[in-house]
Protein backbone atom coordinates (compact mmCIF):
# COMPACT_ATOMS: atom_id res chain seq x y z
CA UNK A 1 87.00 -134.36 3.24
CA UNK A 2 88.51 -133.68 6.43
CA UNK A 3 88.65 -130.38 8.27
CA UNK A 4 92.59 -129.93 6.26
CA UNK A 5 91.18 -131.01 3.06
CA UNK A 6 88.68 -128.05 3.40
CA UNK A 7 90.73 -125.48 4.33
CA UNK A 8 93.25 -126.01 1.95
CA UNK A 9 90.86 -125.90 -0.85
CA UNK A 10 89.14 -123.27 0.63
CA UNK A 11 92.09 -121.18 0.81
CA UNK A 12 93.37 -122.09 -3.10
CA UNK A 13 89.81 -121.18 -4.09
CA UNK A 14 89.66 -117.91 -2.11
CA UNK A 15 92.66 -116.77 -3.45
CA UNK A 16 92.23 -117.56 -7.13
CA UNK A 17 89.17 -116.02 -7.18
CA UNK A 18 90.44 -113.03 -5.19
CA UNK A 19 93.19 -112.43 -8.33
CA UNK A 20 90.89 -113.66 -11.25
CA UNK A 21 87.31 -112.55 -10.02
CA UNK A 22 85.53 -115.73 -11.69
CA UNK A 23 86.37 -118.99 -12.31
CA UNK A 24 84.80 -121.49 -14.60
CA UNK A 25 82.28 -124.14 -12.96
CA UNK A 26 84.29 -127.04 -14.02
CA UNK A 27 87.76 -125.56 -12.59
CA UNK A 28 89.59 -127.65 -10.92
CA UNK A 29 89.47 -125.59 -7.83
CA UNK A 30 86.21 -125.03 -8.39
CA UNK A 31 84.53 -128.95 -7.82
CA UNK A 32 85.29 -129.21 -4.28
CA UNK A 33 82.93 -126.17 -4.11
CA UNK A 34 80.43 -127.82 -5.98
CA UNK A 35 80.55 -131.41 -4.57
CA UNK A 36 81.19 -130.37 -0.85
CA UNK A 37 78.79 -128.41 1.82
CA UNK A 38 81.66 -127.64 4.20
CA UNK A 39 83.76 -126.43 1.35
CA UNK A 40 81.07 -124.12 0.42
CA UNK A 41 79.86 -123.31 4.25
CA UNK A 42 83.81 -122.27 5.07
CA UNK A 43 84.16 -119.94 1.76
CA UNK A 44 80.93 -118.12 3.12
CA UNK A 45 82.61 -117.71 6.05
CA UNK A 46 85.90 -116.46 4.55
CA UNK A 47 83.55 -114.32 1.92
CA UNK A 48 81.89 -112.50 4.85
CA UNK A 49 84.73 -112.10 7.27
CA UNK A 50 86.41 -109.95 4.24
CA UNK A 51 83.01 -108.24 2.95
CA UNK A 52 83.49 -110.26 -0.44
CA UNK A 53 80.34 -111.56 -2.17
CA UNK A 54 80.18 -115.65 -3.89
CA UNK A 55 78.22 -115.66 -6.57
CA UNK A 56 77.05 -119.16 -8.38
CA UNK A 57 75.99 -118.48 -12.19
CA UNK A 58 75.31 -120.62 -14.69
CA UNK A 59 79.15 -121.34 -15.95
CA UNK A 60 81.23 -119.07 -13.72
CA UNK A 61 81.76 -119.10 -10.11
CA UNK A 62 82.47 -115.02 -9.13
CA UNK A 63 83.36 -113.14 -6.03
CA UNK A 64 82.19 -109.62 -5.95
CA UNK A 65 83.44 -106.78 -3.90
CA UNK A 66 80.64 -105.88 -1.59
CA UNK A 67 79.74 -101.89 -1.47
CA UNK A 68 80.27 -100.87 1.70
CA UNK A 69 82.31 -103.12 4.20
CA UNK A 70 84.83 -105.05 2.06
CA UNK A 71 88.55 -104.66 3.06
CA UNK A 72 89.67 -104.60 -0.64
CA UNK A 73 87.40 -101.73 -1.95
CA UNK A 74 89.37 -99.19 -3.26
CA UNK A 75 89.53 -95.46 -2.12
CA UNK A 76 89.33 -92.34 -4.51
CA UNK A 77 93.28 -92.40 -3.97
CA UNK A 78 93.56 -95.90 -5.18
CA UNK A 79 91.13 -95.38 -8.26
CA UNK A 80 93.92 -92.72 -9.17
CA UNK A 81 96.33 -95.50 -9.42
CA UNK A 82 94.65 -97.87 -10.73
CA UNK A 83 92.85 -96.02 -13.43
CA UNK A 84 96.23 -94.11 -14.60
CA UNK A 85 94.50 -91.39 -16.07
CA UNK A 86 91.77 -90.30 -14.12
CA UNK A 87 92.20 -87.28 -12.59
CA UNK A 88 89.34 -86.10 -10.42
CA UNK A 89 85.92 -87.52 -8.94
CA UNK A 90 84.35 -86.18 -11.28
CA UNK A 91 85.80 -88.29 -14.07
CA UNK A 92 85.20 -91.19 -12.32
CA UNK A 93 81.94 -90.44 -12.29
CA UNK A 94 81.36 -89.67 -16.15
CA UNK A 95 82.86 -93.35 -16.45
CA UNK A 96 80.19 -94.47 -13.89
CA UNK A 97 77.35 -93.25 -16.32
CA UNK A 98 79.31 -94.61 -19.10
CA UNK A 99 79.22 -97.78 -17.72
CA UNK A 100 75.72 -97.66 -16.96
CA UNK A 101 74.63 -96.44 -20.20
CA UNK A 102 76.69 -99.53 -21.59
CA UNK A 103 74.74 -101.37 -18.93
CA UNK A 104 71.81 -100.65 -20.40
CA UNK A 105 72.37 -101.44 -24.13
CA UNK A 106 73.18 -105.03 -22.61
CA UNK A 107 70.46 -105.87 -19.74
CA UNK A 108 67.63 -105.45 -22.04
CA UNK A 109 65.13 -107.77 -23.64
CA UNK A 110 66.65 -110.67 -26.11
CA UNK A 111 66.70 -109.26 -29.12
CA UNK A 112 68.29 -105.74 -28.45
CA UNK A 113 70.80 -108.39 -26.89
CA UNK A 114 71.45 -111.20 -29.60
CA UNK A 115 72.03 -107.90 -31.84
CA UNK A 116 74.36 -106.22 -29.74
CA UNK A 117 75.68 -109.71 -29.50
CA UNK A 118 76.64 -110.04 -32.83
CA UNK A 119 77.31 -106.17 -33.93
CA UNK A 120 78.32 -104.99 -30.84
CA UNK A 121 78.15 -101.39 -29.52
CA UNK A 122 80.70 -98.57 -31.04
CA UNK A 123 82.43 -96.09 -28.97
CA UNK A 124 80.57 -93.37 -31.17
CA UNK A 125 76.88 -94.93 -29.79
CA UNK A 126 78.51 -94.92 -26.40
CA UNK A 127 79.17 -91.07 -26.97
CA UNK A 128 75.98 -90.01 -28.58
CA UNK A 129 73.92 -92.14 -25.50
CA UNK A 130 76.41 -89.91 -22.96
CA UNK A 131 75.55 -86.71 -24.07
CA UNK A 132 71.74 -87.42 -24.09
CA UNK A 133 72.02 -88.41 -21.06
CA UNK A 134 73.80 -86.18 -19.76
CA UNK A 135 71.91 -83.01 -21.19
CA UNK A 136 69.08 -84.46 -20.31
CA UNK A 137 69.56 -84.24 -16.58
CA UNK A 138 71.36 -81.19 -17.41
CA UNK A 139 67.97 -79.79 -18.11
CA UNK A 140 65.82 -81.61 -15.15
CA UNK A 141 68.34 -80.29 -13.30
CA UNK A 142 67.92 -76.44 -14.08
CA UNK A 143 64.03 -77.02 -14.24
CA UNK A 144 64.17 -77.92 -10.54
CA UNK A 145 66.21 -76.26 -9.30
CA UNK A 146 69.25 -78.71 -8.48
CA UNK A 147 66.59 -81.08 -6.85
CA UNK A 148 66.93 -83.20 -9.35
CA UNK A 149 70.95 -83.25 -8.84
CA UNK A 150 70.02 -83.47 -4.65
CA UNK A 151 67.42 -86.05 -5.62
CA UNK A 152 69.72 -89.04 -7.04
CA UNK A 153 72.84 -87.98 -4.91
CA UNK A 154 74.15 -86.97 -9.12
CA UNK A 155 77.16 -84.71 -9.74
CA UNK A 156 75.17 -83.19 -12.73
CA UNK A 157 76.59 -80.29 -12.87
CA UNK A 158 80.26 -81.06 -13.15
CA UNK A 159 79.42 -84.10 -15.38
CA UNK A 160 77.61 -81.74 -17.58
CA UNK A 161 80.43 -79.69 -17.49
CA UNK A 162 83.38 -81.73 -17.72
CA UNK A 163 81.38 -83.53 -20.71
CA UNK A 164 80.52 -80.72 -22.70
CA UNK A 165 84.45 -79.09 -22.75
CA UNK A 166 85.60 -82.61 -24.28
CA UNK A 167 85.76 -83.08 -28.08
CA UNK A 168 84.60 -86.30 -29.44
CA UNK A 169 88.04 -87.70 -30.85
CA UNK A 170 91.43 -86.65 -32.24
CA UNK A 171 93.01 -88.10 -35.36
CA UNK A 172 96.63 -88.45 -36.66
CA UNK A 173 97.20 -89.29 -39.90
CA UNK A 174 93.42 -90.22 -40.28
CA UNK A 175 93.55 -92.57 -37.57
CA UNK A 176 91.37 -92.16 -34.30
CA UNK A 177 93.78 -91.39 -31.24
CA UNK A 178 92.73 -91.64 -27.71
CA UNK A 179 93.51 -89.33 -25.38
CA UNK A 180 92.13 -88.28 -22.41
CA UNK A 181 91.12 -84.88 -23.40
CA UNK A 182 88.55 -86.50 -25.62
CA UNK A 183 85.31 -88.67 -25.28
CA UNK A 184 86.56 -91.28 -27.04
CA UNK A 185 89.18 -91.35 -24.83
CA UNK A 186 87.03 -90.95 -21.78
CA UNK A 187 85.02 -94.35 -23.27
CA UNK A 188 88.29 -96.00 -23.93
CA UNK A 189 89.59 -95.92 -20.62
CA UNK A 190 86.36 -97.32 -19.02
CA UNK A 191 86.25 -100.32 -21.55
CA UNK A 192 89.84 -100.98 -20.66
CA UNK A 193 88.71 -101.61 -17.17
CA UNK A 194 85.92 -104.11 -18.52
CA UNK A 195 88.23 -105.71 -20.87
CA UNK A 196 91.18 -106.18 -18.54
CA UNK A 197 88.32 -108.42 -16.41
CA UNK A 198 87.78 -110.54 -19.63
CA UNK A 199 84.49 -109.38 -19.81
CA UNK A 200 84.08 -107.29 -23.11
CA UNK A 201 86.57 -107.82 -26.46
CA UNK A 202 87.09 -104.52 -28.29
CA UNK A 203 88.11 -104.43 -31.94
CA UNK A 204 89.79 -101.31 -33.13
CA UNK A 205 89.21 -99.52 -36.40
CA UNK A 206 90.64 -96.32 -37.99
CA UNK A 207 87.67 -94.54 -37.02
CA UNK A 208 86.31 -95.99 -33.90
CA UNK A 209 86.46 -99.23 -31.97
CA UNK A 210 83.48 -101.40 -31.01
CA UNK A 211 82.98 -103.54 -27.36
CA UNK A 212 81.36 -106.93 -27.82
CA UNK A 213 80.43 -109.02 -24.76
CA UNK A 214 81.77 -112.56 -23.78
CA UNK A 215 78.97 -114.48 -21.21
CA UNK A 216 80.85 -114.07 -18.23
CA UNK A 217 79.63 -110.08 -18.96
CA UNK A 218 76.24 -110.80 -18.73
CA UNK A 219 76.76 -113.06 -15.55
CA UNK A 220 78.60 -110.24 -13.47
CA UNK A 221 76.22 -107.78 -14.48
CA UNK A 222 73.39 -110.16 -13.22
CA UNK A 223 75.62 -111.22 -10.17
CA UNK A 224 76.15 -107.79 -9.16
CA UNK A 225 72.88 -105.46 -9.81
CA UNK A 226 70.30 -108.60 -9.30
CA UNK A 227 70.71 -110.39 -6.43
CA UNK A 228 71.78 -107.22 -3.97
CA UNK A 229 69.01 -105.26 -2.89
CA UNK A 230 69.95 -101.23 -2.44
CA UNK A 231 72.30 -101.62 -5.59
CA UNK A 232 69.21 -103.45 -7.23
CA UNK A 233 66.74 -100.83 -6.47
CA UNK A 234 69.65 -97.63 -7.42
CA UNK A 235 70.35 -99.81 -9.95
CA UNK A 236 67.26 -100.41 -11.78
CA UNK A 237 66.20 -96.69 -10.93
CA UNK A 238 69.11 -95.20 -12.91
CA UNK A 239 68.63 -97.50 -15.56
CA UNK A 240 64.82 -96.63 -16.31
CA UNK A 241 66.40 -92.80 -16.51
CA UNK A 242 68.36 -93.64 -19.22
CA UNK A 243 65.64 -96.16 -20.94
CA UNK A 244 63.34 -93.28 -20.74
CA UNK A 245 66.08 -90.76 -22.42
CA UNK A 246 66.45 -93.46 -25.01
CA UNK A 247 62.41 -94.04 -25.47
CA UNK A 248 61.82 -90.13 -25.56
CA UNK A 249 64.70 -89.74 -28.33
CA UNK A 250 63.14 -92.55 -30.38
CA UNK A 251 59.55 -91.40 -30.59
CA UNK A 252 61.07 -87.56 -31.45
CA UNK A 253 63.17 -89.97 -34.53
C-alpha cells in the first residue's frame, strides 16, 4: 500500500469505529488492519493523538475511550444529555454500581457464565444485588466512620440514600412500568445504554425484563477492565467488594 492507500483506510477505519465502537474482524474495513503494519502503526497514531484506545479481540476489533485524556469523553453536562433522564451525579453513580454489579454476574468463572448465558440475569436480581450492596457499605461506612466512603473515593452516602427512597417498580394494569422514580427504572435506563452498544439483548415480560449477553459483551468488558492497569487494579478491587457481599449472603442462605 502506498502512503494514500493507508491513510485513506486509516481514516474510513477510524471513523467507523469512532460511530460503531467495534467492528467485526473480517469487516471489510477491518483487513487492511489486519494484513498491513503501516495501516495498523498509523491508527495507533491517530488512536493516541485523540486519547482513544484499539483493542484486538478475538472477533471484534474495538476502540475504547481512554479515562482521562480522550477528546470525546463526555462531561457530567453531556451525560445529562445523553442519558435523558439522569438527573444528578449521584444517579450516575447508582448506575455505575449497577453496572458493576452486572459486571460481576458476567466476569466470573465458566459456569456462573454459560448459565447466565443461557437464563440470563433479571432486572429483579439486578435490584436485590444493588441493595446488598449498597447497605452493605452503608454499614462499613457508619462502622468507620466515613473512612470507608473516603477510602474508595464512594458516594455512599447519597447512593444509600437516593437508593433506599426508590420503590422497586410501578405497575399499570398489571404490567411493570418504568419510570425513573423506581429501581426498575433506575436498571432500565443503564441496560439501555448497554443495549444501544449491541452488547446485551433484553426481553421484556409483564413482570420484569431479563439482559442476556451477545460476545462482543464479554470482549469490551475484557478490552476495557483487563488490559489497562489503574482501571484493572480499581476494577478488580470493587469487584472482590461485591463478590465478597455475594459470598457472605450465600453462606448466611
Amino acid at each position: 500500500m502506498n502512503e494514500s492507500q493507508i491513510q485513506t483506510a486509516v481514516a474510513r477505519l477510524y471513523f467507523s469505529l469512532l460511530d460503531n465502537k467495534y467492528l467485526p474482524i473480517n469487516h471489510e474495513l477491518v483487513i487492511p488492519y489486519l494484513d498491513h503494519q503501516e495501516v495498523r502503526a498509523c491508527l495507533k497514531r491517530f488512536a493516541d493523538v485523540s486519547g482513544v484506545k484499539i483493542s484486538m479481540q478475538s472477533s471484534y476489533l474495538h476502540m475504547l475511550v481512554q479515562p482521562n485524556n480522550c477528546i470525546y469523553s463526555s462531561s457530567i453536562s453531556q451525560m445529562k444529555s445523553i442519558i435523558k433522564t439522569y438527573e444528578s451525579r449521584v444517579d450516575l453513580y447508582i448506575m455505575g454500581v449497577i453496572w458493576m454489579v452486572l459486571f460481576s454476574e458476567t466476569d466470573t468463572e465458566m459456569s456462573t457464565k454459560i448459565r447466565w448465558e443461557n437464563e440470563g440475569i433479571s432486572y429483579q436480581k439486578i435490584v436485590d444485588l444493588t441493595t446488598k450492596t449498597l447497605n452493605h457499605w452503608k454499614e462499613k461506612n457508619n462502622e468507620t466512620n466515613g473512612q470507608f466512603s473516603d477510602d474508595w473515593s464512594l458516594a455512599i452516602d447519597q447512593m444509600f440514600k437516593k437508593w433506599r427512597l426508590l420503590i422497586d417498580s410501578k405497575k399499570t394494569n398489571e404490567k411493570i412500568v418504568y419510570t425513573k422514580n423506581t429501581r426498575f427504572g433506575v436498571i432500565d435506563i443503564a441496560m439501555k445504554q448497554l443495549e444501544k452498544d449491541k452488547m446485551v439483548i433484553i426481553r421484556r415480560f409483564n413482570q420484569t425484563s431479563i439482559i442476556t449477553p451477545v460476545p462482543v459483551f464479554y470482549e469490551r468488558l475484557n478490552a476495557r477492565f483487563h488490559n489497562m492497569d489503574k482501571i484493572e487494579s480499581r476494577y478488580n478491587m470493587i469487584k472482590a467488594l461485591i463478590d465478597d457481599i455475594k459470598v457472605q449472603d450465600e453462606a448466611g442462605a
